[in-house]
N, C-alpha and C. Protein backbone atom coordinates (compact mmCIF):
# COMPACT_ATOMS: atom_id res chain seq x y z
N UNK A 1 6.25 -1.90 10.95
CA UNK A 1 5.18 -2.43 10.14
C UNK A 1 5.78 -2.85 8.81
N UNK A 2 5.22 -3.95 8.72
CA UNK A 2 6.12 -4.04 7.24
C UNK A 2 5.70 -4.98 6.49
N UNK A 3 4.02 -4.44 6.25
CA UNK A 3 2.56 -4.62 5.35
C UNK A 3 2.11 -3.89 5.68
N UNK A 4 1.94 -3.26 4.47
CA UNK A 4 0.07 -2.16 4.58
C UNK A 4 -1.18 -2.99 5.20
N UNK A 5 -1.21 -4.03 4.70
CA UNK A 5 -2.22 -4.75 5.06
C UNK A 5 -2.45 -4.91 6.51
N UNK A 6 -1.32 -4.85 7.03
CA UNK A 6 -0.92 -5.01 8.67
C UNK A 6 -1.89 -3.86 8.98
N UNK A 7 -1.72 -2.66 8.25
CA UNK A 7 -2.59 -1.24 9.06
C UNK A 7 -4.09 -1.03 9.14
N UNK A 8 -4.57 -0.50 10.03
CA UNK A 8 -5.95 0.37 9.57
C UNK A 8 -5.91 1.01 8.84
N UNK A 9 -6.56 0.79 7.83
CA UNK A 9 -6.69 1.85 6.85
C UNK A 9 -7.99 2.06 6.17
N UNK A 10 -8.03 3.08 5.78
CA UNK A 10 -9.63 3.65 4.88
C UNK A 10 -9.22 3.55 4.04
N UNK A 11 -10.44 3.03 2.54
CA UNK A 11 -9.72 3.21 1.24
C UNK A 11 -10.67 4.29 0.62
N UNK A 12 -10.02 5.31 0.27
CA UNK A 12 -10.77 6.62 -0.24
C UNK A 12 -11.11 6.71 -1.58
N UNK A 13 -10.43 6.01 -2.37
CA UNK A 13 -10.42 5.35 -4.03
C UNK A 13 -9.71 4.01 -4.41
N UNK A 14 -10.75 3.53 -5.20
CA UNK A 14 -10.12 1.91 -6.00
C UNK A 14 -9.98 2.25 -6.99
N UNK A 15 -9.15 1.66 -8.03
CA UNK A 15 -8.81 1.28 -9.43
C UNK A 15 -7.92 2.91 -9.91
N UNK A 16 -7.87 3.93 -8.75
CA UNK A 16 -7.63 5.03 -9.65
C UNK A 16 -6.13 4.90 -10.37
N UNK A 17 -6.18 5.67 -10.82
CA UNK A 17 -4.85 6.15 -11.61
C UNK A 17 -3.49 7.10 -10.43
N UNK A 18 -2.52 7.04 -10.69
CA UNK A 18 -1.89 7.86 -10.07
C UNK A 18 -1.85 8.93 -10.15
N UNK A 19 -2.31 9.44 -11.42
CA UNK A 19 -2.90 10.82 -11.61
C UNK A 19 -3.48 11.46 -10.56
N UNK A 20 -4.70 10.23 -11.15
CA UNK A 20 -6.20 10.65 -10.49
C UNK A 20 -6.22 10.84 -9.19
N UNK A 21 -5.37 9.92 -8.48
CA UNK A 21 -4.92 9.62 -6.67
C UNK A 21 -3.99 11.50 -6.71
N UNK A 22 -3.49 11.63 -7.02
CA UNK A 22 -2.84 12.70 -6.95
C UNK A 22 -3.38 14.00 -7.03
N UNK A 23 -4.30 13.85 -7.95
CA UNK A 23 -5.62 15.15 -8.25
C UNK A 23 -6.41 15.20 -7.08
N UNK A 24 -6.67 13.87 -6.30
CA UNK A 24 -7.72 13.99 -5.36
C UNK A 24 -7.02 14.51 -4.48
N UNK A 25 -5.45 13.86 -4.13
CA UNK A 25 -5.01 14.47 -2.86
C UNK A 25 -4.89 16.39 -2.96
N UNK A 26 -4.58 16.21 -3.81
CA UNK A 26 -4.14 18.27 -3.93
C UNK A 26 -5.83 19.02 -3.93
N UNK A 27 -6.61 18.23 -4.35
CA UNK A 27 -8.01 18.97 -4.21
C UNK A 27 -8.69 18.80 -2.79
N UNK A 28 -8.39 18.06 -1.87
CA UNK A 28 -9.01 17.05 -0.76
C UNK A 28 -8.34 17.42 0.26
N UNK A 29 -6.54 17.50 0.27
CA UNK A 29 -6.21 17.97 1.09
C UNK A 29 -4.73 19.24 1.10
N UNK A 30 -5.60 20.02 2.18
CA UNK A 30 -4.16 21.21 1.86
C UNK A 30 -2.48 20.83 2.53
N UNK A 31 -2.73 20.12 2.60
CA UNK A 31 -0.81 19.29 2.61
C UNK A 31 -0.78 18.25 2.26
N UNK A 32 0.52 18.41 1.15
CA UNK A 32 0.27 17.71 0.60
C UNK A 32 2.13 17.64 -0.07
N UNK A 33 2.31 15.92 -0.60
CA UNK A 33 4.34 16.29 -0.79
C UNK A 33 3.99 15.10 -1.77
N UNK A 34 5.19 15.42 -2.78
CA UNK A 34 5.56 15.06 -3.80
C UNK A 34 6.81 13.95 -3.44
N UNK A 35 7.09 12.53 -3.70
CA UNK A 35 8.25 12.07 -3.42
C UNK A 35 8.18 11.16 -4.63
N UNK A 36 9.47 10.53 -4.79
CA UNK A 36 9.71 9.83 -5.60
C UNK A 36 9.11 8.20 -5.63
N UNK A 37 9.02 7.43 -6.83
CA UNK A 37 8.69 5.88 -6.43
C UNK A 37 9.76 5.78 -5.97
N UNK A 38 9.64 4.47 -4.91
CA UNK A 38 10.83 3.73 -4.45
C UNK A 38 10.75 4.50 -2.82
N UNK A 39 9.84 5.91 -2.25
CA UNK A 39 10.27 6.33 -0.82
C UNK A 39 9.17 5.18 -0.15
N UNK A 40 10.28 4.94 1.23
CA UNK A 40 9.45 3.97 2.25
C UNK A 40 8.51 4.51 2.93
N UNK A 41 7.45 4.30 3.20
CA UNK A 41 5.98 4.42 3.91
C UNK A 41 5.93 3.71 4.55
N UNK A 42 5.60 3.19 5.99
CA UNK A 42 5.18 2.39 6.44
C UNK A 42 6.09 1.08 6.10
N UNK A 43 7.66 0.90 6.32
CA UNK A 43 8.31 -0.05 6.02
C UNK A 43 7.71 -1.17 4.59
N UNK A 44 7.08 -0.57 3.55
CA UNK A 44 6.84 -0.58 2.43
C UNK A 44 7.55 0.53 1.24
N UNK A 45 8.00 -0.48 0.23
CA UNK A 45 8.75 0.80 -0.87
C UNK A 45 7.30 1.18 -1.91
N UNK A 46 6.94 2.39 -1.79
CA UNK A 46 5.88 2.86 -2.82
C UNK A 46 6.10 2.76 -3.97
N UNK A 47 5.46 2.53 -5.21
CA UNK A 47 5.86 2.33 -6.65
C UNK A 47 4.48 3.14 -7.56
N UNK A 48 4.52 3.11 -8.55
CA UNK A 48 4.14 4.47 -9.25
C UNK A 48 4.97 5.53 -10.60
N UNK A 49 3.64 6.52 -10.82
CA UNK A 49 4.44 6.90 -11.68
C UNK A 49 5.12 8.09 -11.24
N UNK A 50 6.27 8.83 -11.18
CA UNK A 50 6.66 10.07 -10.59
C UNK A 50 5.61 11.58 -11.10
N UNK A 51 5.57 12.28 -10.32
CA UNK A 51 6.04 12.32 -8.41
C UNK A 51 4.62 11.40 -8.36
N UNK A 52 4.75 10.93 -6.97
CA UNK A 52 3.96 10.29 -6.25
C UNK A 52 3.36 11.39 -5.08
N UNK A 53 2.00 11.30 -5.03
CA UNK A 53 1.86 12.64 -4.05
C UNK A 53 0.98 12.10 -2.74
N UNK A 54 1.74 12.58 -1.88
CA UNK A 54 1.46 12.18 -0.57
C UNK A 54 0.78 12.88 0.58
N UNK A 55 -0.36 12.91 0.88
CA UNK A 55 -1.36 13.81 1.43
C UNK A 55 -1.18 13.63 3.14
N UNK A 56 -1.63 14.57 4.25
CA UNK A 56 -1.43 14.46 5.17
C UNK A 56 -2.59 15.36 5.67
N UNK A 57 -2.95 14.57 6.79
CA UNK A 57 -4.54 15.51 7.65
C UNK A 57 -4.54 14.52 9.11
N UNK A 58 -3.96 15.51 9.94
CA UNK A 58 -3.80 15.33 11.07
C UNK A 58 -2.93 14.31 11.55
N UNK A 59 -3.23 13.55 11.90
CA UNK A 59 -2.68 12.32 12.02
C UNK A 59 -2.04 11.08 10.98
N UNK A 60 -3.13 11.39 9.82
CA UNK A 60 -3.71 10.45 9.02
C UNK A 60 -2.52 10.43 7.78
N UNK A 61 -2.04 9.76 6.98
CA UNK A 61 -1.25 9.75 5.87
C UNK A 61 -2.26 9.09 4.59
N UNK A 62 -2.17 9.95 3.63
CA UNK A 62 -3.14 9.45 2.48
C UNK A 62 -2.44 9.52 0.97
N UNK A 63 -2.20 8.11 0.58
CA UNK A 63 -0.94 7.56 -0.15
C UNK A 63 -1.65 6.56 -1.02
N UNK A 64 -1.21 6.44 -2.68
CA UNK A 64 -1.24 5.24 -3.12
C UNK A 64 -0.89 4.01 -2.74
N UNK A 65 -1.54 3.02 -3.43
CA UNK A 65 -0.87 1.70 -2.87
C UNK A 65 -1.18 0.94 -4.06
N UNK A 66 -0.12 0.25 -4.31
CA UNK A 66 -0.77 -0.70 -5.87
C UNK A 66 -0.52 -2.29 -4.99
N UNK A 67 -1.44 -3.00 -4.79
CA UNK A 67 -1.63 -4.09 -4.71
C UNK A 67 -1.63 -5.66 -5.47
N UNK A 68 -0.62 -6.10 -5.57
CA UNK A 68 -0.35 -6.81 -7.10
C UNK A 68 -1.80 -7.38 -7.08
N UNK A 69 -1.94 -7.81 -8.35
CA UNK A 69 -3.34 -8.55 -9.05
C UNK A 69 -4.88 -7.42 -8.48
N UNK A 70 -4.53 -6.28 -7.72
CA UNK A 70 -5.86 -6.22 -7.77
C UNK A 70 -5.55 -4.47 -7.57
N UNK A 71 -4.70 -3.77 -8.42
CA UNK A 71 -4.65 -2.29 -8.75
C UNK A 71 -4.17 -1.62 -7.73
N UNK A 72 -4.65 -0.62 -8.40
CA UNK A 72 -4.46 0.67 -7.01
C UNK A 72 -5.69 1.54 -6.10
N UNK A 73 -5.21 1.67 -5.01
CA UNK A 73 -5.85 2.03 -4.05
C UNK A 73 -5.57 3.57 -3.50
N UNK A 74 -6.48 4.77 -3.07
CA UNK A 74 -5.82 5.64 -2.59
C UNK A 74 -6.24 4.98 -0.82
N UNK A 75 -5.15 5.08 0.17
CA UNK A 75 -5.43 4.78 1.76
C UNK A 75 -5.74 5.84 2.40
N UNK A 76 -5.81 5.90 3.21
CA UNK A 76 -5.68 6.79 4.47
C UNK A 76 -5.46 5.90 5.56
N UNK A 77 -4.46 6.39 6.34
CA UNK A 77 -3.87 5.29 7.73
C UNK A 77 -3.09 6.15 8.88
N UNK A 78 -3.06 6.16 9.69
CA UNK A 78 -2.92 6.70 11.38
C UNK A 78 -1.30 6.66 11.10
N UNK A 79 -0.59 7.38 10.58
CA UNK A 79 1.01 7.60 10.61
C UNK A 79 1.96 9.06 10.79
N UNK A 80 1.58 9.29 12.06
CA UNK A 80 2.52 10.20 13.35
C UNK A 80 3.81 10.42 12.88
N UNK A 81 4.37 9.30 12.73
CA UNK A 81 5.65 9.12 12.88
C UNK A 81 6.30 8.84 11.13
N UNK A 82 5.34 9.03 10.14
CA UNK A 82 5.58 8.99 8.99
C UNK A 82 5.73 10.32 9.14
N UNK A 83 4.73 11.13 8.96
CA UNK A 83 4.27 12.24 8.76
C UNK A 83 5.55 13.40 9.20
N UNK A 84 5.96 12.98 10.57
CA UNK A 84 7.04 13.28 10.74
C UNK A 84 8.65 12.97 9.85
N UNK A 85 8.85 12.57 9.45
CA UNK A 85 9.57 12.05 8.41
C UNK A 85 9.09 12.83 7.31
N UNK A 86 8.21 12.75 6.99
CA UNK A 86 8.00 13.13 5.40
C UNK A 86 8.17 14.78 5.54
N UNK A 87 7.45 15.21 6.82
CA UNK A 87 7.81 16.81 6.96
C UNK A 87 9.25 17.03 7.04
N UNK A 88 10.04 16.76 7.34
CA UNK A 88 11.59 16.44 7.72
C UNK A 88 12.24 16.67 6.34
N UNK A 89 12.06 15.68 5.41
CA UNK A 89 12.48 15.21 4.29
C UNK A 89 12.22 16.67 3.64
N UNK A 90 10.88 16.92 2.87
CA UNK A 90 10.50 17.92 2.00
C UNK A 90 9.71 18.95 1.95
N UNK A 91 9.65 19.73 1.75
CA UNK A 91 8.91 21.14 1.53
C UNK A 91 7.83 21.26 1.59
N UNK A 92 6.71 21.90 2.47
CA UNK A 92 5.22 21.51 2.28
C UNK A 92 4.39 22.51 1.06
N UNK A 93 3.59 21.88 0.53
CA UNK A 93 3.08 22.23 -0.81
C UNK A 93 2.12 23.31 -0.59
């Protein structure tokens, strides 16, 4: 994949902040990982302010996305095989 736009996705928040995307994920969901801007998602490089926090519920991956000209978005999108990776990579929260 190599557009978000390419995916299904839910958008769970518009315009937020990376903060704010980050507050929701740690309150919303109990796993949850910290990575740097610049880690690939979905053959996309994420950008942001550090850490970037990356939520996970079941299947589902729930991640910022800044969309040029029209902000940021928190998603949620069907990624198995991320999820796997990201557990791999780092420590669960």
């Amino acid at each position: 994949m190599s557009c978000i736009e390419q995916l299904e996705y839910e958008i769970l928040l518009q315009g937020a902040s990376f903060k704010e995307s980050g507050e929701y994920i740690k309150k919303h969901f109990s796993e949850w990982y910290e990575v740097e801007p610049g880690y690939r998602l979905f053959d996309s490089y994420l950008i942001g302010v550090p850490p970037v926090v990356l939520g996970v519920e079941g299947e589902d991956m729930i991640f910022p996305y800044t969309k040029p000209c029209r902000g940021t978005f928190l998603l949620r999108a069907r990624g198995p095989e991320e999820i796997a990776k990201l557990r791999a990579r780092k420590k669960k929260r």
